[in-house]
C-alpha atoms as a PDB file:
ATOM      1  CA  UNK A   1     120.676 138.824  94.825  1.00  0.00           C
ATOM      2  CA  UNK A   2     119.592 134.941  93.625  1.00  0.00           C
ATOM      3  CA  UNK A   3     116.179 135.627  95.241  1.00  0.00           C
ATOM      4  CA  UNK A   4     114.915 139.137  93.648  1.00  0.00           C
ATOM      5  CA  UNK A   5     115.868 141.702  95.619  1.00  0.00           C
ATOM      6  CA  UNK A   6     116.825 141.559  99.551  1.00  0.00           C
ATOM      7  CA  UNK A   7     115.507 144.847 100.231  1.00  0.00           C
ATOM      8  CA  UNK A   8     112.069 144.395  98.001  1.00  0.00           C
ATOM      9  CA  UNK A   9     111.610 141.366 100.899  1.00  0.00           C
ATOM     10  CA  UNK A  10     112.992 143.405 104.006  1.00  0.00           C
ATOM     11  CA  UNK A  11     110.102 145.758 102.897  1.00  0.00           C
ATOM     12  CA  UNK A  12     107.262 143.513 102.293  1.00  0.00           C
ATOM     13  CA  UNK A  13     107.880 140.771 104.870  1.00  0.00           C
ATOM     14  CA  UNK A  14     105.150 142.522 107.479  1.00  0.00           C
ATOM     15  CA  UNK A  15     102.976 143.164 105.383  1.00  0.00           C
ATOM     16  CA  UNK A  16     103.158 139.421 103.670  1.00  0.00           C
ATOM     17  CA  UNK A  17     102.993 138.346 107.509  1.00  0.00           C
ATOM     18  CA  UNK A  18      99.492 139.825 108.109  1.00  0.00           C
ATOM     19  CA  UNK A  19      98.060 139.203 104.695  1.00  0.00           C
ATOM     20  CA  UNK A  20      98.466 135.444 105.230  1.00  0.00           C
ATOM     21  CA  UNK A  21      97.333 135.254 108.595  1.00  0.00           C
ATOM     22  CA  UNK A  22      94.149 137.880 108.061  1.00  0.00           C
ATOM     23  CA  UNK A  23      90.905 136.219 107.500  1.00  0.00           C
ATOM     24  CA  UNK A  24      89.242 138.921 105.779  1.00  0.00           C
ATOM     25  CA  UNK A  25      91.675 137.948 102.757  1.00  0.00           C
ATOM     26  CA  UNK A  26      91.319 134.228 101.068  1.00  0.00           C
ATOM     27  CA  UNK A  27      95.078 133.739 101.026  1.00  0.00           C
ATOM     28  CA  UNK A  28      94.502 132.874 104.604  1.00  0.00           C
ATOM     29  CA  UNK A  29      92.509 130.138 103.106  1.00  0.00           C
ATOM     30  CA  UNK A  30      93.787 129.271 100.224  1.00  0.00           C
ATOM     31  CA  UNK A  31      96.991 128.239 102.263  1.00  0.00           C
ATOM     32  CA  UNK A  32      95.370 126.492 105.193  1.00  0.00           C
ATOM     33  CA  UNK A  33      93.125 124.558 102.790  1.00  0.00           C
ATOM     34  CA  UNK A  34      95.609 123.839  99.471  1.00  0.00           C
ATOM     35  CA  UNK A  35      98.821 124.395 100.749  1.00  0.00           C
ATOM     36  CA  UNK A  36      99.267 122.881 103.896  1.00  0.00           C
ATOM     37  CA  UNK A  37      97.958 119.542 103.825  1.00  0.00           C
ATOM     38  CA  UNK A  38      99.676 118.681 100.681  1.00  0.00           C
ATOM     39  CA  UNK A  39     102.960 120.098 102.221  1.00  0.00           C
ATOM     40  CA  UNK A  40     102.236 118.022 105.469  1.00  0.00           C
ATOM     41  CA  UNK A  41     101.061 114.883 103.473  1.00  0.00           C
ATOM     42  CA  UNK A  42     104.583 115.043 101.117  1.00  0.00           C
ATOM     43  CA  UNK A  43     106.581 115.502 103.719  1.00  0.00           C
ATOM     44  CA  UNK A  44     104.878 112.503 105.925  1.00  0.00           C
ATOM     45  CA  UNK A  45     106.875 110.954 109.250  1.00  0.00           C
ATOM     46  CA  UNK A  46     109.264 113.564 110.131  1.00  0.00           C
ATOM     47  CA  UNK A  47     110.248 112.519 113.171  1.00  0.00           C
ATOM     48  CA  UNK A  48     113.759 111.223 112.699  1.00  0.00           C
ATOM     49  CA  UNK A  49     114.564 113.847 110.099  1.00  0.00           C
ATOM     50  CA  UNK A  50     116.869 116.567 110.023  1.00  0.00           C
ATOM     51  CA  UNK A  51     114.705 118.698 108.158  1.00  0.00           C
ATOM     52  CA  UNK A  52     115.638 122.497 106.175  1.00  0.00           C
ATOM     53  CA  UNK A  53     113.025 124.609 105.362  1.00  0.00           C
ATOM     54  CA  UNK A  54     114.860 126.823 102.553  1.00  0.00           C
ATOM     55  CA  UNK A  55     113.285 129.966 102.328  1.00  0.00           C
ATOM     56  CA  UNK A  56     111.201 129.905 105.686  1.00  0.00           C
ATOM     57  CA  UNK A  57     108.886 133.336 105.109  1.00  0.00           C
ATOM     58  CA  UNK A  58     107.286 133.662 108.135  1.00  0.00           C
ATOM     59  CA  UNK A  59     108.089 130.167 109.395  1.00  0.00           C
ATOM     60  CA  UNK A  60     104.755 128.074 109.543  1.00  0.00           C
ATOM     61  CA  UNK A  61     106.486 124.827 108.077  1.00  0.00           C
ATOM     62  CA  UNK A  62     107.986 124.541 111.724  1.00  0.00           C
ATOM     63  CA  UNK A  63     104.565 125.613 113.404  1.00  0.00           C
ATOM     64  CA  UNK A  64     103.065 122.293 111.814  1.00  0.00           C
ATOM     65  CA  UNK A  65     105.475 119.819 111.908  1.00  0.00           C
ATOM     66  CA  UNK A  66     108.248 118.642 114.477  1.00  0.00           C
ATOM     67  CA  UNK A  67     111.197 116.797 113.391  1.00  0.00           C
ATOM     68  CA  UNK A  68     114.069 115.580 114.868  1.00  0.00           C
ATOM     69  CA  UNK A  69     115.852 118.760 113.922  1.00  0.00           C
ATOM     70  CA  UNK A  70     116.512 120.984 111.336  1.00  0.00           C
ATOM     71  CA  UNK A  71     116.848 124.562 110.327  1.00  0.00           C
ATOM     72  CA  UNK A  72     115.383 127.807 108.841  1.00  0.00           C
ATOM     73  CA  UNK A  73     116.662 130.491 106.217  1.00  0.00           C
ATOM     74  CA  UNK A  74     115.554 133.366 104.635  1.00  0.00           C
ATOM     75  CA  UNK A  75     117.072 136.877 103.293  1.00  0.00           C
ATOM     76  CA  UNK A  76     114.800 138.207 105.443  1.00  0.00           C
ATOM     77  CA  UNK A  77     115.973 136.898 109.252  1.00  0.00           C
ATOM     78  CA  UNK A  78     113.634 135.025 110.541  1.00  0.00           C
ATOM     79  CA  UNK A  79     111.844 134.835 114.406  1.00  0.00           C
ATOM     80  CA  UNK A  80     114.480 133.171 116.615  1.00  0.00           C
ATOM     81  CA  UNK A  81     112.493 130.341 118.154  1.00  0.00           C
ATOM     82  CA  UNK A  82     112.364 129.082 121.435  1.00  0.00           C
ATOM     83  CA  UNK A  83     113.552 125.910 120.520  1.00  0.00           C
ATOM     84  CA  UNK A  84     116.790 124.554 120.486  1.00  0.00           C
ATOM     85  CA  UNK A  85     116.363 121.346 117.889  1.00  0.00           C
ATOM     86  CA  UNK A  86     115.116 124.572 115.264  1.00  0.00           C
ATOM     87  CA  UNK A  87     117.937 127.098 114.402  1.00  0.00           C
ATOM     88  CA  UNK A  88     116.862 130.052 112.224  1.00  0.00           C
ATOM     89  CA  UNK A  89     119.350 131.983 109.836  1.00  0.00           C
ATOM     90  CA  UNK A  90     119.455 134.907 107.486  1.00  0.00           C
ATOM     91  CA  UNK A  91     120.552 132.863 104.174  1.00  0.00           C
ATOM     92  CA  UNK A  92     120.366 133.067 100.537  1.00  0.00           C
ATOM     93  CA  UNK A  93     118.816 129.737  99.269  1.00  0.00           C
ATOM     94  CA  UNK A  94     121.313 129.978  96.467  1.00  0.00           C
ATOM     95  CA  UNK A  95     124.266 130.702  98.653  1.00  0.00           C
ATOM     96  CA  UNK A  96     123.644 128.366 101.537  1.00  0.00           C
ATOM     97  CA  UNK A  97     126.321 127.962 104.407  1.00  0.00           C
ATOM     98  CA  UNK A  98     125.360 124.738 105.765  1.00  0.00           C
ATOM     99  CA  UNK A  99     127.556 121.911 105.172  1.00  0.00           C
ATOM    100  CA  UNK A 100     127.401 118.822 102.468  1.00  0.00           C
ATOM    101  CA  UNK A 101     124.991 116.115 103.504  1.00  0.00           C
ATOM    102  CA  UNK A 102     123.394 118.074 106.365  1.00  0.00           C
ATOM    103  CA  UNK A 103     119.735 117.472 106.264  1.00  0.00           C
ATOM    104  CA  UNK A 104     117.452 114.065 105.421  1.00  0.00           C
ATOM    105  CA  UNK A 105     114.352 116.486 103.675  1.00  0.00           C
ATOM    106  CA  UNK A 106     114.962 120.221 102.100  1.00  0.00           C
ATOM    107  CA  UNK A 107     111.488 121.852 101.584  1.00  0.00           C
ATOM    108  CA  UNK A 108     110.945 124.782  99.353  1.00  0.00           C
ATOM    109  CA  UNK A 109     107.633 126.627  99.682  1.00  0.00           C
ATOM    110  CA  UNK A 110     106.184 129.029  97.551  1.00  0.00           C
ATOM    111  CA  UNK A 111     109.999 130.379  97.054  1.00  0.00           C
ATOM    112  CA  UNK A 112     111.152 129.694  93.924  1.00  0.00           C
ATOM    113  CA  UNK A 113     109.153 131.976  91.422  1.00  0.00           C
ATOM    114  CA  UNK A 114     110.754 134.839  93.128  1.00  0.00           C
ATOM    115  CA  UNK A 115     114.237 133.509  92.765  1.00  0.00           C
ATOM    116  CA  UNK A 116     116.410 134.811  89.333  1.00  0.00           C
ATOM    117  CA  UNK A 117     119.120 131.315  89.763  1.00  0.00           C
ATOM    118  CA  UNK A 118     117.367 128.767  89.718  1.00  0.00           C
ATOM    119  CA  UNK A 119     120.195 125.840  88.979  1.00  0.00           C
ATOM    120  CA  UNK A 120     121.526 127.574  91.756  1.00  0.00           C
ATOM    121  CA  UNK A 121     118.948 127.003  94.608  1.00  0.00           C
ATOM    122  CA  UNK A 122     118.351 123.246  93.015  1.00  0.00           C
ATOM    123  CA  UNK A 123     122.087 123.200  93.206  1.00  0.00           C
ATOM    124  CA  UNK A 124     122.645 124.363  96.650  1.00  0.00           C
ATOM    125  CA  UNK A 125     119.383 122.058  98.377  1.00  0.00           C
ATOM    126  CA  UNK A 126     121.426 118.865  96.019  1.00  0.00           C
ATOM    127  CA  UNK A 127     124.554 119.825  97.894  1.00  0.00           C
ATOM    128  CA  UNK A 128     123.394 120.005 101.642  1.00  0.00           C
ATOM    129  CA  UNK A 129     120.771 117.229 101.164  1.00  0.00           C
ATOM    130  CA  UNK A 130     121.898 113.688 102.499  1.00  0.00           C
ATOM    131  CA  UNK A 131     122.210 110.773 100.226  1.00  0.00           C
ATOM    132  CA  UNK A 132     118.656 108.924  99.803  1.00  0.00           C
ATOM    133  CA  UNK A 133     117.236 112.254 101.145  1.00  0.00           C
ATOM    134  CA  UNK A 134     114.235 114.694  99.546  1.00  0.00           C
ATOM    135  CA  UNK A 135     113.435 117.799  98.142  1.00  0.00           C
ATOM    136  CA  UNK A 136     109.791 119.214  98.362  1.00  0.00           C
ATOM    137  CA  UNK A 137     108.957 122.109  96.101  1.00  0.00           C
ATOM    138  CA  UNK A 138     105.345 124.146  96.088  1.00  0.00           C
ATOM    139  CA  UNK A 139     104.640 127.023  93.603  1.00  0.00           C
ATOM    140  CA  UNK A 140     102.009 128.702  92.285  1.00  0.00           C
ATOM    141  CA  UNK A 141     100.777 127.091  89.411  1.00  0.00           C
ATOM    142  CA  UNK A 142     102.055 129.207  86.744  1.00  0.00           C
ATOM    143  CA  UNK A 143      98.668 128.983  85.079  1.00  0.00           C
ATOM    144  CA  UNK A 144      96.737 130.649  87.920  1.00  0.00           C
ATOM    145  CA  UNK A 145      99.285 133.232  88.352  1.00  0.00           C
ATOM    146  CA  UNK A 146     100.451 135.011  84.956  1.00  0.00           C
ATOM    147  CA  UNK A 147      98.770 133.950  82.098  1.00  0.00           C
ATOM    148  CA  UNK A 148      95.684 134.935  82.475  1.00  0.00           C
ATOM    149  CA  UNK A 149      92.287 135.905  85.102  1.00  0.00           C
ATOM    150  CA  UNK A 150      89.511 134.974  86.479  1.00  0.00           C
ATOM    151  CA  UNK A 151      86.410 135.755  84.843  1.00  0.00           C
ATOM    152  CA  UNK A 152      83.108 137.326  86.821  1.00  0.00           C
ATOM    153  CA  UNK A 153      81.344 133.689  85.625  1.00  0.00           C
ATOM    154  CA  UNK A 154      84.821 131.353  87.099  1.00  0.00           C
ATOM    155  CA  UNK A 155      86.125 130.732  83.853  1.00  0.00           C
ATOM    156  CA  UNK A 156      89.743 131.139  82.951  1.00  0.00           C
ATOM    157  CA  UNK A 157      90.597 133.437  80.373  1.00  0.00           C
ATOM    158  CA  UNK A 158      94.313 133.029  78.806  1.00  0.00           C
ATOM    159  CA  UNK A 159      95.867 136.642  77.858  1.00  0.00           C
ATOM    160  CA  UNK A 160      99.491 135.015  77.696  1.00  0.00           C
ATOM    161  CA  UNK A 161     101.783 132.317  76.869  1.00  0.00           C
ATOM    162  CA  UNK A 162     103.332 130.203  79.517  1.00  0.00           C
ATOM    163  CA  UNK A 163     106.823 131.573  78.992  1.00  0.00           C
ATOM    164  CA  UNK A 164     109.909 132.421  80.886  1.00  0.00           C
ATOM    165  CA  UNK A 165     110.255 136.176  81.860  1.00  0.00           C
ATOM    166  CA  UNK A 166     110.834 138.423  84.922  1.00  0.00           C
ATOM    167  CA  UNK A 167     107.887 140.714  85.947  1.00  0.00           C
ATOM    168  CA  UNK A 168     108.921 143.647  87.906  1.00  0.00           C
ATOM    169  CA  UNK A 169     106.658 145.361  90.551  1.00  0.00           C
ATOM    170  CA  UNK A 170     104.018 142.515  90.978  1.00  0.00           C
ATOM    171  CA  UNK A 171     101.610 143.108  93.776  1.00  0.00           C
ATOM    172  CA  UNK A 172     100.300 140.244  95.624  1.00  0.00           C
ATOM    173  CA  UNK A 173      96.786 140.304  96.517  1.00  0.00           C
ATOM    174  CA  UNK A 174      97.025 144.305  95.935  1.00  0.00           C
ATOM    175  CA  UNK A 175      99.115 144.754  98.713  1.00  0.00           C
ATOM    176  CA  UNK A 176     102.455 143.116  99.329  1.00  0.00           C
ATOM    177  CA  UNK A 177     105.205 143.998  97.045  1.00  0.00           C
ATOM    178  CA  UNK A 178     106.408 145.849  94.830  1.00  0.00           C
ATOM    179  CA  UNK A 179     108.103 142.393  94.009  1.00  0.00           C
ATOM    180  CA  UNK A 180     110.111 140.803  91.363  1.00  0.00           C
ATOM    181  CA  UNK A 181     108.344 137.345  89.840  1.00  0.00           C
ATOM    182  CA  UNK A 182     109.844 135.498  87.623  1.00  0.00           C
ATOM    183  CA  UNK A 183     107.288 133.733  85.522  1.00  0.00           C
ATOM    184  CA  UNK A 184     108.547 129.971  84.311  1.00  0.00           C
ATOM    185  CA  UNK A 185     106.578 127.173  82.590  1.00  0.00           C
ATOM    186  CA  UNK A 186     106.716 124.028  84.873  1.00  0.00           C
ATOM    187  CA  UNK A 187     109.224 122.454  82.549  1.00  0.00           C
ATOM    188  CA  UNK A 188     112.022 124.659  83.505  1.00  0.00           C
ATOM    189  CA  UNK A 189     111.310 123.932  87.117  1.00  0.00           C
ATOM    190  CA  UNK A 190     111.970 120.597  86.302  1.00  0.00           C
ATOM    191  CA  UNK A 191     115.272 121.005  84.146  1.00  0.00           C
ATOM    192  CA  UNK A 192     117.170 122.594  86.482  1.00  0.00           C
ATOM    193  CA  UNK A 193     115.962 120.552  88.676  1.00  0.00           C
ATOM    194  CA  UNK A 194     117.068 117.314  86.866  1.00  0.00           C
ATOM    195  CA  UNK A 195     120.627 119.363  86.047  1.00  0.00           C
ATOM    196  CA  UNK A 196     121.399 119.437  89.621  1.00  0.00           C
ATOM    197  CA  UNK A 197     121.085 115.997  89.463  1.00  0.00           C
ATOM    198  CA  UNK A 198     117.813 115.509  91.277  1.00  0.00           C
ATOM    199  CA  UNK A 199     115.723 113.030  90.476  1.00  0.00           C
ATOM    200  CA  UNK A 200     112.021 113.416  89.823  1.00  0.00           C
ATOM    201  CA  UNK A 201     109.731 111.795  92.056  1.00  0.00           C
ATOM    202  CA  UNK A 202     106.091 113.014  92.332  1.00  0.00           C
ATOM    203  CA  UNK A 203     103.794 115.380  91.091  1.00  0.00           C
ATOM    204  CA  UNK A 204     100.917 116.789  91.913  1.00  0.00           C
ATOM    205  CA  UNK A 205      98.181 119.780  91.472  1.00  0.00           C
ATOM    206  CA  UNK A 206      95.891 121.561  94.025  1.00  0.00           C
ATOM    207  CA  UNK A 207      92.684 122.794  92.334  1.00  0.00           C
ATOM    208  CA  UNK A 208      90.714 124.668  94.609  1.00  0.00           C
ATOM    209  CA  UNK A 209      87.047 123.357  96.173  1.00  0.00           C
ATOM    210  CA  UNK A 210      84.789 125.854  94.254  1.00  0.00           C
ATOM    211  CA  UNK A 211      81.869 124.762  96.804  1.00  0.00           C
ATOM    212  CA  UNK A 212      83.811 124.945  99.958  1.00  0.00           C
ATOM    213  CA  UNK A 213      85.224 127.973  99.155  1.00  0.00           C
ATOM    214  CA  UNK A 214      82.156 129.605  98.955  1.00  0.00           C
ATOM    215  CA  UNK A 215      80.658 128.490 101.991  1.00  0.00           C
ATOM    216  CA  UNK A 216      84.046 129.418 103.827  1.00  0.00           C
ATOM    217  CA  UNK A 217      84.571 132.322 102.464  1.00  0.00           C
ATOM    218  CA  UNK A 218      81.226 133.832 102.177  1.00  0.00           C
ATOM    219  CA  UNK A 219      80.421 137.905 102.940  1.00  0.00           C
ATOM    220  CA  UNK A 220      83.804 137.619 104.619  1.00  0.00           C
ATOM    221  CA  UNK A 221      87.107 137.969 102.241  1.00  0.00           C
ATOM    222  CA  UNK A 222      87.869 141.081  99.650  1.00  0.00           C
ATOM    223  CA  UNK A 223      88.622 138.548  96.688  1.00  0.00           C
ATOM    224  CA  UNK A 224      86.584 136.458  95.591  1.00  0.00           C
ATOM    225  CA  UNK A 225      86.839 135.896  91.779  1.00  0.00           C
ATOM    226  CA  UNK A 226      88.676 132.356  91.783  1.00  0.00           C
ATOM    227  CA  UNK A 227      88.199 129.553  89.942  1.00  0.00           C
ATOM    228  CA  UNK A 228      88.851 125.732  90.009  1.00  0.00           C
ATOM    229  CA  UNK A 229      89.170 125.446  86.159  1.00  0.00           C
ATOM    230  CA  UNK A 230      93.240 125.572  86.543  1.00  0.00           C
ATOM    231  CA  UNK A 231      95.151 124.499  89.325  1.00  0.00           C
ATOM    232  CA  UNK A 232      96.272 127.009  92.123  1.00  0.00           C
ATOM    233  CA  UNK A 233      99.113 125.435  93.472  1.00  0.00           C
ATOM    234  CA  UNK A 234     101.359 122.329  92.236  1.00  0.00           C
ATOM    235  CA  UNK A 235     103.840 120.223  93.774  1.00  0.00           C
ATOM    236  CA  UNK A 236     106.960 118.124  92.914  1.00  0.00           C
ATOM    237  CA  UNK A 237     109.087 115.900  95.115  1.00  0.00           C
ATOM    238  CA  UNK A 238     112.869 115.140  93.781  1.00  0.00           C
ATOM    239  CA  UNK A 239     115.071 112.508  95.386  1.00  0.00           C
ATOM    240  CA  UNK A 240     118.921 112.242  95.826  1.00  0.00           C
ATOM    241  CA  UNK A 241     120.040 108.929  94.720  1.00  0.00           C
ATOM    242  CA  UNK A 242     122.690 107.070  97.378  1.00  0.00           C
END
C-alpha cells in the first residue's frame, strides 16, 4: 500500500476518531488551536472552489469549511455525508481515480508522514489539480516528532538526526497505532514535491502558545510535557502553473 498499511488504518481509525475529539487528551487541542486556523487561513475563500481533501481521516476539513464542491478519500471509507456538493470515497492518495484537472485546491492534512510514495501522492494531487490551482500540505514538524523529547523543564533534547527512515509500530499519544511513520527531513517533502512539478509557494511553522496551553489545558489532559522551543506543526502551499 502507498500509505503504510490499509489494515494498520482500518484498525486504528476509531480509536484515532476519539483521541482527537477527547478533551482529556491535548491532541484535541493541539489541533483546534495549531492546526485548524492555519489550515482555514491557507486555504482562505473557498466558496467557488472545487475542493479535494486527500486523505480525509475523520473528515473535519469539510466540518469547517464549505466550498462550492469537492470530494473526500481515504483507505479507510469515510462517513457518507448528507450532502450532495461533498462525495466521500475509499481511495489511495497515490492511486487516485478522479479525473485530470478536477479540483481548484487539493489539501493534504497530517497524511503524508504515513505514506511510503511520496512522488506518488505529489504526483497524483499535480495530476487531478486544475491549472492555476493549489496544494496545501500540514505535517508534523519532523523536529517535534522523531528526533528527540520533551524535557520535564520544556526544553528539547535531540537523540537523533533528521533523516529519512521508516519506523514501524509507532504509537500515537500511547494509544492509536501500531502504525508505520516514515520519518523525512522537510527537504524531501519539498523535492518530490518540486519533481511533480509543483511549485513552491509558502511556508510556514506552528509553535505552540506555552502560556495558553497551560491555562487550557490545566488539571485536565494526560500529556502535558510539550514545549514551544521547536515547532509542532509546519505548513507548505505549492501551486500549479497555467
Amino acid at each position: 500500500m502507498a500509505i503504510g498499511n490499509k489494515q494498520q488504518w482500518q484498525d486504528a481509525f476509531e480509536a484515532y476518531k476519539a483521541l482527537i475529539h477527547d478533551p482529556r487528551y491535548d491532541s484535541e487541542y493541539l489541533r483546534r488551536t495549531g492546526l485548524v486556523p492555519h489550515m482555514i487561513e491557507l486555504i482562505g475563500d473557498m466558496r467557488r472552489l472545487q475542493v479535494l481533501d486527500a486523505g480525509c481521516g475523520t473528515g473535519w476539513l469539510f466540518d469547517a469549511i464549505t466550498p462550492l464542491g469537492g470530494c473526500e478519500c481515504d483507505v479507510v471509507p469515510p462517513v457518507r455525508r448528507n450532502n450532495s456538493r461533498i462525495r466521500s470515497h475509499c481511495q489511495d492518495v497515490c492511486r487516485l481515480t478522479y479525473d485530470d484537472d478536477s479540483f481548484d485546491l487539493v489539501v493534504s492534512s497530517l497524511v503524508l508522514m504515513w505514506v511510503d510514495d511520496l512522488y506518488g501522492a505529489f504526483r497524483e494531487a499535480y495530476r487531478v489539480t486544475r491549472p492555476g490551482g493549489r496544494l496545501i500540505v500540514s505535517l508534523m514538524h519532523p523536529y517535534f516528532h522523531t528526533n528527540g523529547h520533551v524535557l520535564h523543564n520544556g526544553s528539547f533534547l535531540i537523540d537523533q538526526s533528521v533523516g529519512s527512515r521508516e519506523e514501524r509500530n509507532v504509537m500515537i499519544s500511547g494509544i492509536v497505532g501500531p502504525l508505520t511513520y516514515y520519518s523525512r527531513p522537510l527537504v524531501d517533502y519539498y523535492n518530490a514535491a518540486l519533481q511533480a512539478r509543483w511549485r513552491l509557494v509558502g511556508f510556514r511553522d506552528h509553535f505552540i502558545d506555552m502560556e495558553r496551553y497551560r491555562i487550557e489545558t490545566v488539571d485536565r489532559v494526560k500529556f502535558t510535557h510539550r514545549t514551544d522551543k521547536i515547532p509542532l506543526f509546519t505548513f507548505f502551499v505549492c501551486g500549479k502553473d497555467t
